[in-house]
PDB file of N, CA and C in Angstrom:
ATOM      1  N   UNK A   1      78.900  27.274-127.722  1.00  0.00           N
ATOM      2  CA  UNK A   1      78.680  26.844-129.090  1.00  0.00           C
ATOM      3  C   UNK A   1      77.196  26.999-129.378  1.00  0.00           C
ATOM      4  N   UNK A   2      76.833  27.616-130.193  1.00  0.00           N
ATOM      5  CA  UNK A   2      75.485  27.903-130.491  1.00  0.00           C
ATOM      6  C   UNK A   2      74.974  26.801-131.622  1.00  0.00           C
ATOM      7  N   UNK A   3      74.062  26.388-132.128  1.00  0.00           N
ATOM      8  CA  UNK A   3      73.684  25.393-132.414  1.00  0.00           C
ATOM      9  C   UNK A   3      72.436  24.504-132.594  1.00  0.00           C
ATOM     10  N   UNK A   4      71.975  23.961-132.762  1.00  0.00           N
ATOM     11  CA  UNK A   4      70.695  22.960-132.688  1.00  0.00           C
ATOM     12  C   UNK A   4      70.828  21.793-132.430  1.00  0.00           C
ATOM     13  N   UNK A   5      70.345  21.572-131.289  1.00  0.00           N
ATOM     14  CA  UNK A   5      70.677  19.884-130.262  1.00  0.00           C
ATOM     15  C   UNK A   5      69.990  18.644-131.315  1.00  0.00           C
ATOM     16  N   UNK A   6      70.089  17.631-131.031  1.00  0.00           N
ATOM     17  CA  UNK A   6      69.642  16.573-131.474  1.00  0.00           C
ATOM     18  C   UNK A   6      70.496  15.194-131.226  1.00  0.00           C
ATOM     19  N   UNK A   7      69.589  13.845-131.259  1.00  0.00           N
ATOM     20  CA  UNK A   7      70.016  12.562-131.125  1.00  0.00           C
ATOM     21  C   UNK A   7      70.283  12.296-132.621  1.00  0.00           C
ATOM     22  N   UNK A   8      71.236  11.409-132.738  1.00  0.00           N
ATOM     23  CA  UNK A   8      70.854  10.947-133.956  1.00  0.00           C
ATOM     24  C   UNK A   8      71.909   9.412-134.315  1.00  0.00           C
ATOM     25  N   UNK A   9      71.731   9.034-135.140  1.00  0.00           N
ATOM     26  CA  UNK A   9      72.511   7.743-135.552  1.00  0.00           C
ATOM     27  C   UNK A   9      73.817   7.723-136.765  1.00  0.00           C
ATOM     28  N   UNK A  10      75.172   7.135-136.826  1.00  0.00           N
ATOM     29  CA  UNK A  10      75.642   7.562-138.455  1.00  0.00           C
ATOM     30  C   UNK A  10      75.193   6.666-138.914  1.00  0.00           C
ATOM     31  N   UNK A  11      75.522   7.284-139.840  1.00  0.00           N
ATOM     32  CA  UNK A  11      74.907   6.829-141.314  1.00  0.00           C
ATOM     33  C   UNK A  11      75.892   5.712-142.389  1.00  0.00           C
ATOM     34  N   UNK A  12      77.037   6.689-142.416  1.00  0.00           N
ATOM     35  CA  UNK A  12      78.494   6.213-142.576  1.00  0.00           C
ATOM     36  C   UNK A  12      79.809   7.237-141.809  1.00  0.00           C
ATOM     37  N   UNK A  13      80.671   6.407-141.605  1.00  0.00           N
ATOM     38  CA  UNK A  13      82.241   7.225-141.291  1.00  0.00           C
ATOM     39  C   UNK A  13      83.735   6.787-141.682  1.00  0.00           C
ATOM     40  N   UNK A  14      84.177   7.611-142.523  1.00  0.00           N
ATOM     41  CA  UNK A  14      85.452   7.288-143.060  1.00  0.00           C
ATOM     42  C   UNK A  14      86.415   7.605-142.607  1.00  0.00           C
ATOM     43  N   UNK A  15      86.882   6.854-141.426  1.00  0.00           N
ATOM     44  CA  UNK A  15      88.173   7.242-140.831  1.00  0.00           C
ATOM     45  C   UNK A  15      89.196   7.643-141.570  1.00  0.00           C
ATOM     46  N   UNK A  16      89.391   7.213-142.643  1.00  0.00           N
ATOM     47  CA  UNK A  16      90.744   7.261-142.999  1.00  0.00           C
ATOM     48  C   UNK A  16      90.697   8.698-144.014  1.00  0.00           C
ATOM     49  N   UNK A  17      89.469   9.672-144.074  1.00  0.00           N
ATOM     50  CA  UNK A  17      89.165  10.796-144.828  1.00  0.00           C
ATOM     51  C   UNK A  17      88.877  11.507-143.145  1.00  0.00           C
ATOM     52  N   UNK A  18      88.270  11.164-142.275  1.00  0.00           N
ATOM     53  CA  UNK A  18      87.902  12.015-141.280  1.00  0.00           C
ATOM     54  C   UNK A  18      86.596  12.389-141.254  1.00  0.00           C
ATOM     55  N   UNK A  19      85.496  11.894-141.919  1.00  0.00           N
ATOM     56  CA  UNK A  19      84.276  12.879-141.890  1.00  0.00           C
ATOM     57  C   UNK A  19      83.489  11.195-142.068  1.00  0.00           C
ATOM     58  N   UNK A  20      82.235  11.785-142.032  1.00  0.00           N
ATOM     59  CA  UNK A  20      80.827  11.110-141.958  1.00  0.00           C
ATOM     60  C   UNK A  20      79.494  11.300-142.156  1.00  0.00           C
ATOM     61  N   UNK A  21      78.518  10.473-142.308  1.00  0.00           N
ATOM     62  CA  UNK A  21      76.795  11.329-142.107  1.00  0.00           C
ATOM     63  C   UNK A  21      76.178  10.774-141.144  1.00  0.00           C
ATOM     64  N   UNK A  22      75.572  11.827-140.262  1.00  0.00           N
ATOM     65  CA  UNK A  22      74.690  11.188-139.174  1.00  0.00           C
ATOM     66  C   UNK A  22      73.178  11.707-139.687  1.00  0.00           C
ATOM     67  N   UNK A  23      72.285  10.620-139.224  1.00  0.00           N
ATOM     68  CA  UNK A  23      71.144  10.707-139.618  1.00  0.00           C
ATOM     69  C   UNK A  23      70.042  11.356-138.662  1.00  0.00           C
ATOM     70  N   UNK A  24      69.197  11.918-138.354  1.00  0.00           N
ATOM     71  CA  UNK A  24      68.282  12.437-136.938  1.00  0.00           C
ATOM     72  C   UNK A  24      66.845  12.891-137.736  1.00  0.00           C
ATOM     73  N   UNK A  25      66.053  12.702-136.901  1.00  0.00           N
ATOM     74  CA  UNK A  25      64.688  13.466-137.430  1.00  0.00           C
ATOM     75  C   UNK A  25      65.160  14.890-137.579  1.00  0.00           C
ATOM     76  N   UNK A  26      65.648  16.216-136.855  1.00  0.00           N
ATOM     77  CA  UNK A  26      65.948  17.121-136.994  1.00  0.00           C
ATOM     78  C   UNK A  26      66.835  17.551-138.157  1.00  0.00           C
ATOM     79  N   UNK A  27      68.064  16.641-138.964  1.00  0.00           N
ATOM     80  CA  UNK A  27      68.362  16.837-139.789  1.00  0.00           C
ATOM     81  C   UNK A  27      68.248  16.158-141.310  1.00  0.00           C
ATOM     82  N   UNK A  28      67.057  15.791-141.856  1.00  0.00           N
ATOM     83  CA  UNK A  28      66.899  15.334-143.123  1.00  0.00           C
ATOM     84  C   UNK A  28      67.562  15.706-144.275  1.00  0.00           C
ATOM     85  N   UNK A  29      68.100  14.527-145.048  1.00  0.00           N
ATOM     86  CA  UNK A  29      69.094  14.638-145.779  1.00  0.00           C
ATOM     87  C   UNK A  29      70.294  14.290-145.412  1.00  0.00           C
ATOM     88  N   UNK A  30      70.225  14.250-144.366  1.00  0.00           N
ATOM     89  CA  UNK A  30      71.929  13.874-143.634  1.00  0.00           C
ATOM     90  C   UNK A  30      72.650  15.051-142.380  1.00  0.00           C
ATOM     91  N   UNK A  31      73.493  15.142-142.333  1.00  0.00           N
ATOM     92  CA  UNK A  31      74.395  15.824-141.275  1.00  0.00           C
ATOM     93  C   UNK A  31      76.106  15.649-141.619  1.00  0.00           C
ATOM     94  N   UNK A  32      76.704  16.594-141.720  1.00  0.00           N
ATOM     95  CA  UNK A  32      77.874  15.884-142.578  1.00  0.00           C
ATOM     96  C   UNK A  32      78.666  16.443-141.280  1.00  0.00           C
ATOM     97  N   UNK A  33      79.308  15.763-140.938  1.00  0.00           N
ATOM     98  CA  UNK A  33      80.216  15.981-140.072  1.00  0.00           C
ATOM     99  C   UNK A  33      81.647  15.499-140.024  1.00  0.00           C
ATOM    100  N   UNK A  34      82.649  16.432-139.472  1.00  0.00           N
ATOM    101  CA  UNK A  34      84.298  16.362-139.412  1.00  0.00           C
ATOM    102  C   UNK A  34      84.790  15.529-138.326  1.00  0.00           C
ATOM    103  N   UNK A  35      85.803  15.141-138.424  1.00  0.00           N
ATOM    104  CA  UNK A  35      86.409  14.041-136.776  1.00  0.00           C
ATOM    105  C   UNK A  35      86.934  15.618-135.948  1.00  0.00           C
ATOM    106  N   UNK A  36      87.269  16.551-136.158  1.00  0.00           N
ATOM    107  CA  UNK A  36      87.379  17.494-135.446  1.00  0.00           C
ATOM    108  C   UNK A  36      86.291  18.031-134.488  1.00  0.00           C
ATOM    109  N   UNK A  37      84.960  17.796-134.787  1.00  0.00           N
ATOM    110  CA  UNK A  37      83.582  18.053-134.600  1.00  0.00           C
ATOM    111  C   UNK A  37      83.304  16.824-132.918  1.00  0.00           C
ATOM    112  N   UNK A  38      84.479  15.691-133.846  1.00  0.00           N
ATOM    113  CA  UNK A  38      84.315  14.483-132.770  1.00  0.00           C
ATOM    114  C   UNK A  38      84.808  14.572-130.887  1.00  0.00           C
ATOM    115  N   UNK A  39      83.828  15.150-130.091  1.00  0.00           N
ATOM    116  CA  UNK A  39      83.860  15.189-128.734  1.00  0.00           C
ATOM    117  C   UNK A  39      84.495  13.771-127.853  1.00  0.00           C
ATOM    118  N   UNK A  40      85.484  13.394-128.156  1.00  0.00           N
ATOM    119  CA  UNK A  40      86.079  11.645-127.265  1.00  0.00           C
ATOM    120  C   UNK A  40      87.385  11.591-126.947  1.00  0.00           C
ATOM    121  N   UNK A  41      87.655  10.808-125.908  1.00  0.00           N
ATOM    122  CA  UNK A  41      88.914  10.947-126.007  1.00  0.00           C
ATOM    123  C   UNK A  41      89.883  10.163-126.756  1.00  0.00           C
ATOM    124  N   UNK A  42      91.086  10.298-127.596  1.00  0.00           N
ATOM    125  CA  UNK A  42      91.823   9.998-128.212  1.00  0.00           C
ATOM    126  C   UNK A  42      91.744  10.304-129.602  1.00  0.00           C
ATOM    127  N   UNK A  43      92.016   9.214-130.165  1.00  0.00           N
ATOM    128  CA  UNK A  43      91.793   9.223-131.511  1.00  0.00           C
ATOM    129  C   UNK A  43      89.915   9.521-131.898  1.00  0.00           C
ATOM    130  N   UNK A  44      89.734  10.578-132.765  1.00  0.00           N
ATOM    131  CA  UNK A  44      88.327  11.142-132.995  1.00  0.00           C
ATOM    132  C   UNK A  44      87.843  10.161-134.221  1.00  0.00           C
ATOM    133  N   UNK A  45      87.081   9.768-134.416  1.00  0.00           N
ATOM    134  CA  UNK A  45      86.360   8.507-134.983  1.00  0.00           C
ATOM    135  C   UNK A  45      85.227   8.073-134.590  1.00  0.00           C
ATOM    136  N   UNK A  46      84.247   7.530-135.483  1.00  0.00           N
ATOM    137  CA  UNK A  46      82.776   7.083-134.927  1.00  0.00           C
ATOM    138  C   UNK A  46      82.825   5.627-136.019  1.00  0.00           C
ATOM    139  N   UNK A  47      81.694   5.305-135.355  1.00  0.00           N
ATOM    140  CA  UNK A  47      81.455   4.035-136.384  1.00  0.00           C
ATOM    141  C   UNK A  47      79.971   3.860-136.963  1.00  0.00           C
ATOM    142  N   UNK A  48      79.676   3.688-138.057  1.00  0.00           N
ATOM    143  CA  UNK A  48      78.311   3.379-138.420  1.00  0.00           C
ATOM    144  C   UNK A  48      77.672   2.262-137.401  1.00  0.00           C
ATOM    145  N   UNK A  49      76.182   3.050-137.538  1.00  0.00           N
ATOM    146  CA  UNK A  49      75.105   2.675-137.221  1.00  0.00           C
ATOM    147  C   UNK A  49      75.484   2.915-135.307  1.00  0.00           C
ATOM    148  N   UNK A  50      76.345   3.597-135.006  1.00  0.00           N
ATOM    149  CA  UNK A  50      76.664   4.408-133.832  1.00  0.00           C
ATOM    150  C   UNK A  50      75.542   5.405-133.509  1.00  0.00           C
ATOM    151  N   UNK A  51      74.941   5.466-131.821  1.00  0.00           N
ATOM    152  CA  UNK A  51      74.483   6.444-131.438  1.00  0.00           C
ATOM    153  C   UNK A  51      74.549   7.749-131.084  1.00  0.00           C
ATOM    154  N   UNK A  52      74.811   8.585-131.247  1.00  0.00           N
ATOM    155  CA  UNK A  52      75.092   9.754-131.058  1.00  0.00           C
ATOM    156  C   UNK A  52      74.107  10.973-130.755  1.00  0.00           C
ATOM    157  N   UNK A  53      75.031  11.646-130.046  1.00  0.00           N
ATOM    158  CA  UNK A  53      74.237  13.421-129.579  1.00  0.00           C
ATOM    159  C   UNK A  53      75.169  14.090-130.288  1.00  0.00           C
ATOM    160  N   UNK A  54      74.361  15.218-131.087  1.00  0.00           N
ATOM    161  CA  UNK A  54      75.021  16.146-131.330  1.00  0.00           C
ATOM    162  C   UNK A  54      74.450  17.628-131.631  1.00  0.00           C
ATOM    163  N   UNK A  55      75.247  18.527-131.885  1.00  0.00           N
ATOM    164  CA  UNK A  55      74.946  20.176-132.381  1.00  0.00           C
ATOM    165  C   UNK A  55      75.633  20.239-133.615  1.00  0.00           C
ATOM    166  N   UNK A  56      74.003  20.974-134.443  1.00  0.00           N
ATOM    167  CA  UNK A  56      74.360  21.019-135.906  1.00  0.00           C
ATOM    168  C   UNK A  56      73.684  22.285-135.991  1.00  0.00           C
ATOM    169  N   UNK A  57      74.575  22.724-137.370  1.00  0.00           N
ATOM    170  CA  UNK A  57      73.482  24.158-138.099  1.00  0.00           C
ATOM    171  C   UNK A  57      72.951  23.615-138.993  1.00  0.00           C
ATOM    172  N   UNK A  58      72.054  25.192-139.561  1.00  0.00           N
ATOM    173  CA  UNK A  58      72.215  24.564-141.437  1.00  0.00           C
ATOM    174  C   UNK A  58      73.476  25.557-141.825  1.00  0.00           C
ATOM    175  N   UNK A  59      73.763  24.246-142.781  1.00  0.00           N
ATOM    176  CA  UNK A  59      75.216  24.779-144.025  1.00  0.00           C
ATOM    177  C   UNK A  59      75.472  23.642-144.417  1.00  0.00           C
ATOM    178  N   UNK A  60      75.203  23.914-146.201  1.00  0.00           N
ATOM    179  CA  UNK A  60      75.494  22.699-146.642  1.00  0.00           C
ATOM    180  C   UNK A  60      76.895  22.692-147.028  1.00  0.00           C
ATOM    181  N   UNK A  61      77.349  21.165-146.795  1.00  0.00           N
ATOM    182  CA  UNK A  61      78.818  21.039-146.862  1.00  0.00           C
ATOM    183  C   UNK A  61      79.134  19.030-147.971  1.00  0.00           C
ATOM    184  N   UNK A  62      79.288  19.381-148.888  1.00  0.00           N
ATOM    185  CA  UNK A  62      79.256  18.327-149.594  1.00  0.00           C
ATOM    186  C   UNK A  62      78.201  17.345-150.199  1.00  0.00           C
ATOM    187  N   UNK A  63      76.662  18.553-149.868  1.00  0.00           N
ATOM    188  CA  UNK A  63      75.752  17.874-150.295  1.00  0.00           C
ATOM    189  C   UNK A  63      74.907  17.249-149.649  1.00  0.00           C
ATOM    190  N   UNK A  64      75.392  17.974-148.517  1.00  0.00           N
ATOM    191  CA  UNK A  64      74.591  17.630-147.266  1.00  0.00           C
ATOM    192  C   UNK A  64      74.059  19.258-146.797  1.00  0.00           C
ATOM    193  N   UNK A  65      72.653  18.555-146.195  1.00  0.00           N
ATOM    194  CA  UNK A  65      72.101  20.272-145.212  1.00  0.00           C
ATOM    195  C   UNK A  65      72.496  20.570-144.351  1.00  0.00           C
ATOM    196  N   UNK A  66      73.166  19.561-143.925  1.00  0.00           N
ATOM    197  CA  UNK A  66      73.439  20.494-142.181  1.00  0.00           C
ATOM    198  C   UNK A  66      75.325  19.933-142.142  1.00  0.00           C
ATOM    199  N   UNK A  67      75.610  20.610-140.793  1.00  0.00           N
ATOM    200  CA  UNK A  67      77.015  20.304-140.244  1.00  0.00           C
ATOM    201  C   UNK A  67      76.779  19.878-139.127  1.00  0.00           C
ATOM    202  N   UNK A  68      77.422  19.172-138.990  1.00  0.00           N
ATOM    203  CA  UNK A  68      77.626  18.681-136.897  1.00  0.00           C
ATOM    204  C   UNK A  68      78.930  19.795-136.951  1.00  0.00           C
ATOM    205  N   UNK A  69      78.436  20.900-135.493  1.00  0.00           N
ATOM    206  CA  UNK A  69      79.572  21.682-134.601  1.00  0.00           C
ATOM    207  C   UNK A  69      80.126  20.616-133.200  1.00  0.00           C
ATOM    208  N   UNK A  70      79.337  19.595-132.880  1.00  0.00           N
ATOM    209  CA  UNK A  70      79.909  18.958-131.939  1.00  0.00           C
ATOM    210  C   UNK A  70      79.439  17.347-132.046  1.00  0.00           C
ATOM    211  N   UNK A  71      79.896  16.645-132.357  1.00  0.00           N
ATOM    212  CA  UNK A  71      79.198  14.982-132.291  1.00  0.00           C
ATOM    213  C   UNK A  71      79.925  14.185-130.834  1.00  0.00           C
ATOM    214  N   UNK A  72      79.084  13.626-130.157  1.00  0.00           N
ATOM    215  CA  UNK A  72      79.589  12.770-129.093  1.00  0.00           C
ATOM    216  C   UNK A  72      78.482  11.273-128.929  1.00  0.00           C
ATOM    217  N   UNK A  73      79.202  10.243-128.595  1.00  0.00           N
ATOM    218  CA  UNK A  73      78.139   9.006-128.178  1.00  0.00           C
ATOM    219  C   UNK A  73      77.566   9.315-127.411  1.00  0.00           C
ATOM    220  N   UNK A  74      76.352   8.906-127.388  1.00  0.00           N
ATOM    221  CA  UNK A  74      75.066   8.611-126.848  1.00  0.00           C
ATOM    222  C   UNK A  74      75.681   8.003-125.282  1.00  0.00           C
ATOM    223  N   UNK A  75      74.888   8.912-124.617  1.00  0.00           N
ATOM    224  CA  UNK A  75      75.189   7.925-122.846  1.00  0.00           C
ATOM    225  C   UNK A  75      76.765   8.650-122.335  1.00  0.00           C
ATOM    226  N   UNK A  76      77.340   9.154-122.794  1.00  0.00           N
ATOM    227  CA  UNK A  76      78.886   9.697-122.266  1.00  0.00           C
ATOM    228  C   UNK A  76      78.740  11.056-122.429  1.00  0.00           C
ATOM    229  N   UNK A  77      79.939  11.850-121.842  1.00  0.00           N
ATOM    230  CA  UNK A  77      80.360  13.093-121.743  1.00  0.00           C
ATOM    231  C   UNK A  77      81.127  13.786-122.862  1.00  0.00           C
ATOM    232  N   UNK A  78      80.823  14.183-123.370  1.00  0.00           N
ATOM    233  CA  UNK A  78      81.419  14.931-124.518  1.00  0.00           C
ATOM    234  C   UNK A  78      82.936  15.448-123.870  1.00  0.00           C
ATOM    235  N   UNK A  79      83.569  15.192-124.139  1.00  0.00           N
ATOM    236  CA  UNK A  79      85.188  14.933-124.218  1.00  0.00           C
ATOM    237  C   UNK A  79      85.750  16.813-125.160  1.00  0.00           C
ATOM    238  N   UNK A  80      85.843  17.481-124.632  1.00  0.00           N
ATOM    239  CA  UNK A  80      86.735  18.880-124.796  1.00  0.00           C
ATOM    240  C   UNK A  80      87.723  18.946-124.585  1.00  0.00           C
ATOM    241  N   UNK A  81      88.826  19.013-125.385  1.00  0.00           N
ATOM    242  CA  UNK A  81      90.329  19.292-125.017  1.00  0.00           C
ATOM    243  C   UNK A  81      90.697  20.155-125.633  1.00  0.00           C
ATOM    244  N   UNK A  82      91.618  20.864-124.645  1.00  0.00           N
ATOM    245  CA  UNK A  82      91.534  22.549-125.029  1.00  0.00           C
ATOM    246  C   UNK A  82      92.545  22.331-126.243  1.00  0.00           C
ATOM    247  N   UNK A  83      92.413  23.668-126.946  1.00  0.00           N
ATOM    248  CA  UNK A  83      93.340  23.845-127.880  1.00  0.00           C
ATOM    249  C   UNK A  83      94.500  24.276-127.355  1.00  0.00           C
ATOM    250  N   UNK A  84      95.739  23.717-127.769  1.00  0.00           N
ATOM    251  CA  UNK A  84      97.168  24.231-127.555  1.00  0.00           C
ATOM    252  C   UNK A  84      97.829  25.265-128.697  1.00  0.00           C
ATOM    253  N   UNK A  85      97.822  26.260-127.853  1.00  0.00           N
ATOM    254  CA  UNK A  85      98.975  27.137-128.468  1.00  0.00           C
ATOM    255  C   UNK A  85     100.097  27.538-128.461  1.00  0.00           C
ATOM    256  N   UNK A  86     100.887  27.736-129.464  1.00  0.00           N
ATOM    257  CA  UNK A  86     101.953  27.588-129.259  1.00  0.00           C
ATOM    258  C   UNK A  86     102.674  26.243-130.183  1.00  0.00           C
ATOM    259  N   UNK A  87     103.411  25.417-130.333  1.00  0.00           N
ATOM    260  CA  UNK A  87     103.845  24.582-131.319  1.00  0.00           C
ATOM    261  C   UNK A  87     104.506  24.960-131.876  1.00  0.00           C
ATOM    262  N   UNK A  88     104.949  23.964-133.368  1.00  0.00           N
ATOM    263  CA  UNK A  88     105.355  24.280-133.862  1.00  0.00           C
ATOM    264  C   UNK A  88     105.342  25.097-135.259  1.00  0.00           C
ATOM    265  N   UNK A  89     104.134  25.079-135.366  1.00  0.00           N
ATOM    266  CA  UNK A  89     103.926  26.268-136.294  1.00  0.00           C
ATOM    267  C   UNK A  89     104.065  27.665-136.087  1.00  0.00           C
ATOM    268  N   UNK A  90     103.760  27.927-134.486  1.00  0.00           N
ATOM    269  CA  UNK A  90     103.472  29.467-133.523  1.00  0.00           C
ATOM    270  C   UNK A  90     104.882  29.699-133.125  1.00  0.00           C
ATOM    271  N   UNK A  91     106.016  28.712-133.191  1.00  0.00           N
ATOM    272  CA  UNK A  91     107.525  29.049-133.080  1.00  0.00           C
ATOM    273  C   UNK A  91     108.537  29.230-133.383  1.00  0.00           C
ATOM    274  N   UNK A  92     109.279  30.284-133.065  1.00  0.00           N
ATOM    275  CA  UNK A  92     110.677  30.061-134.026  1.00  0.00           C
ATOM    276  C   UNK A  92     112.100  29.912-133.330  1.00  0.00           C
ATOM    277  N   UNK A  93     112.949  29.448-133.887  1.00  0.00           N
ATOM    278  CA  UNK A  93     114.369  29.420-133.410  1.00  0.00           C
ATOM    279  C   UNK A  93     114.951  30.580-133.229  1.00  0.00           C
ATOM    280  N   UNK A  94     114.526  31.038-133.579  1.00  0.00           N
ATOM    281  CA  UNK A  94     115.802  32.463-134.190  1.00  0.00           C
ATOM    282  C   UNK A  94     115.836  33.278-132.563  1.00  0.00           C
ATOM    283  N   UNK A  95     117.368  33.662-132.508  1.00  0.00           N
ATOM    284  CA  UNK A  95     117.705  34.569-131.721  1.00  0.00           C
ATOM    285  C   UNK A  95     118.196  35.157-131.367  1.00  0.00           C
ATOM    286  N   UNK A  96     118.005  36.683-130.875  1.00  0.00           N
ATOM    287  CA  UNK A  96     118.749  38.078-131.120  1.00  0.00           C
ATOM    288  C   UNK A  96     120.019  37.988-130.782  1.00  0.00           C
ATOM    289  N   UNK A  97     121.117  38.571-131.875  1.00  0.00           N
ATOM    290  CA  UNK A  97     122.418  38.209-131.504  1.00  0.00           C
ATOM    291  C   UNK A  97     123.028  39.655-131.660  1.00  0.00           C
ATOM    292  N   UNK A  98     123.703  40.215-130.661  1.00  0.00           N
ATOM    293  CA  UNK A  98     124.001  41.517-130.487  1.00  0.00           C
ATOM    294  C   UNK A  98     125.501  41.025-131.265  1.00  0.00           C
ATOM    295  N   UNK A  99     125.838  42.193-132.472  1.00  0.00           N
ATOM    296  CA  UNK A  99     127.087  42.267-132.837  1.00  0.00           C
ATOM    297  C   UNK A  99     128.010  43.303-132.153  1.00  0.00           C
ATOM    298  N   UNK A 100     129.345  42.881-132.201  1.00  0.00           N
ATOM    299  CA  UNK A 100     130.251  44.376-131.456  1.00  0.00           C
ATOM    300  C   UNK A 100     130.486  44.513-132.914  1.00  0.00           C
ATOM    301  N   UNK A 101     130.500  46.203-132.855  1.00  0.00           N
ATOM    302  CA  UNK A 101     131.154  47.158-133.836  1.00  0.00           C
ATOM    303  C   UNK A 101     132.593  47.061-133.756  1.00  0.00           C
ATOM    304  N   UNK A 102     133.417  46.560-135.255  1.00  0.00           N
ATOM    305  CA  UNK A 102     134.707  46.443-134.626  1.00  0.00           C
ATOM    306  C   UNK A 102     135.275  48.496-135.210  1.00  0.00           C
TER     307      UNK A 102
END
């Protein structure tokens, strides 16, 4: 993940929308970041005035300058779980049914 490191603190987080702002000297103005972005295990969520590490670009996204590509708490391991492919969107029922010619 390419990126620009930094500590930083939120600002606010709306679980129930999924996103947030974290604050850092490196990103002024804010940091807008996704719960997808969120490195933990389980349910992805942060809480204000939470410590955090993260990797951000610039791109503004709602009025904010930057994005978090990865947010994790401060003091822990950033939490990666692979993506699964396959599901149920990637599947189908259907299956080849040879007819006899009568």
């Amino acid at each position: 993940m390419s990126g620009m490191t930094s500590s930083g603190t939120v600002r606010e987080w709306h679980s129930g929308d999924g996103w947030g702002v974290i604050d850092s000297p490196e990103t002024p103005g804010g940091c807008w970041a996704h719960f997808s972005a969120v490195l933990v295990a389980g349910y992805r969520s942060l809480e204000a005035a939470q410590e955090v590490e993260l990797v951000f670009e610039v791109a503004e996204q709602d009025g904010f300058p930057f994005v978090a590509l990865e947010v994790w708490p401060s003091g822990q391991m950033p939490v990666r779980t692979p993506r699964k492919l396959g599901g149920p969107a990637y599947t189908s029922s259907l299956r080849h049914i040879r007819v006899k010619e009568s």
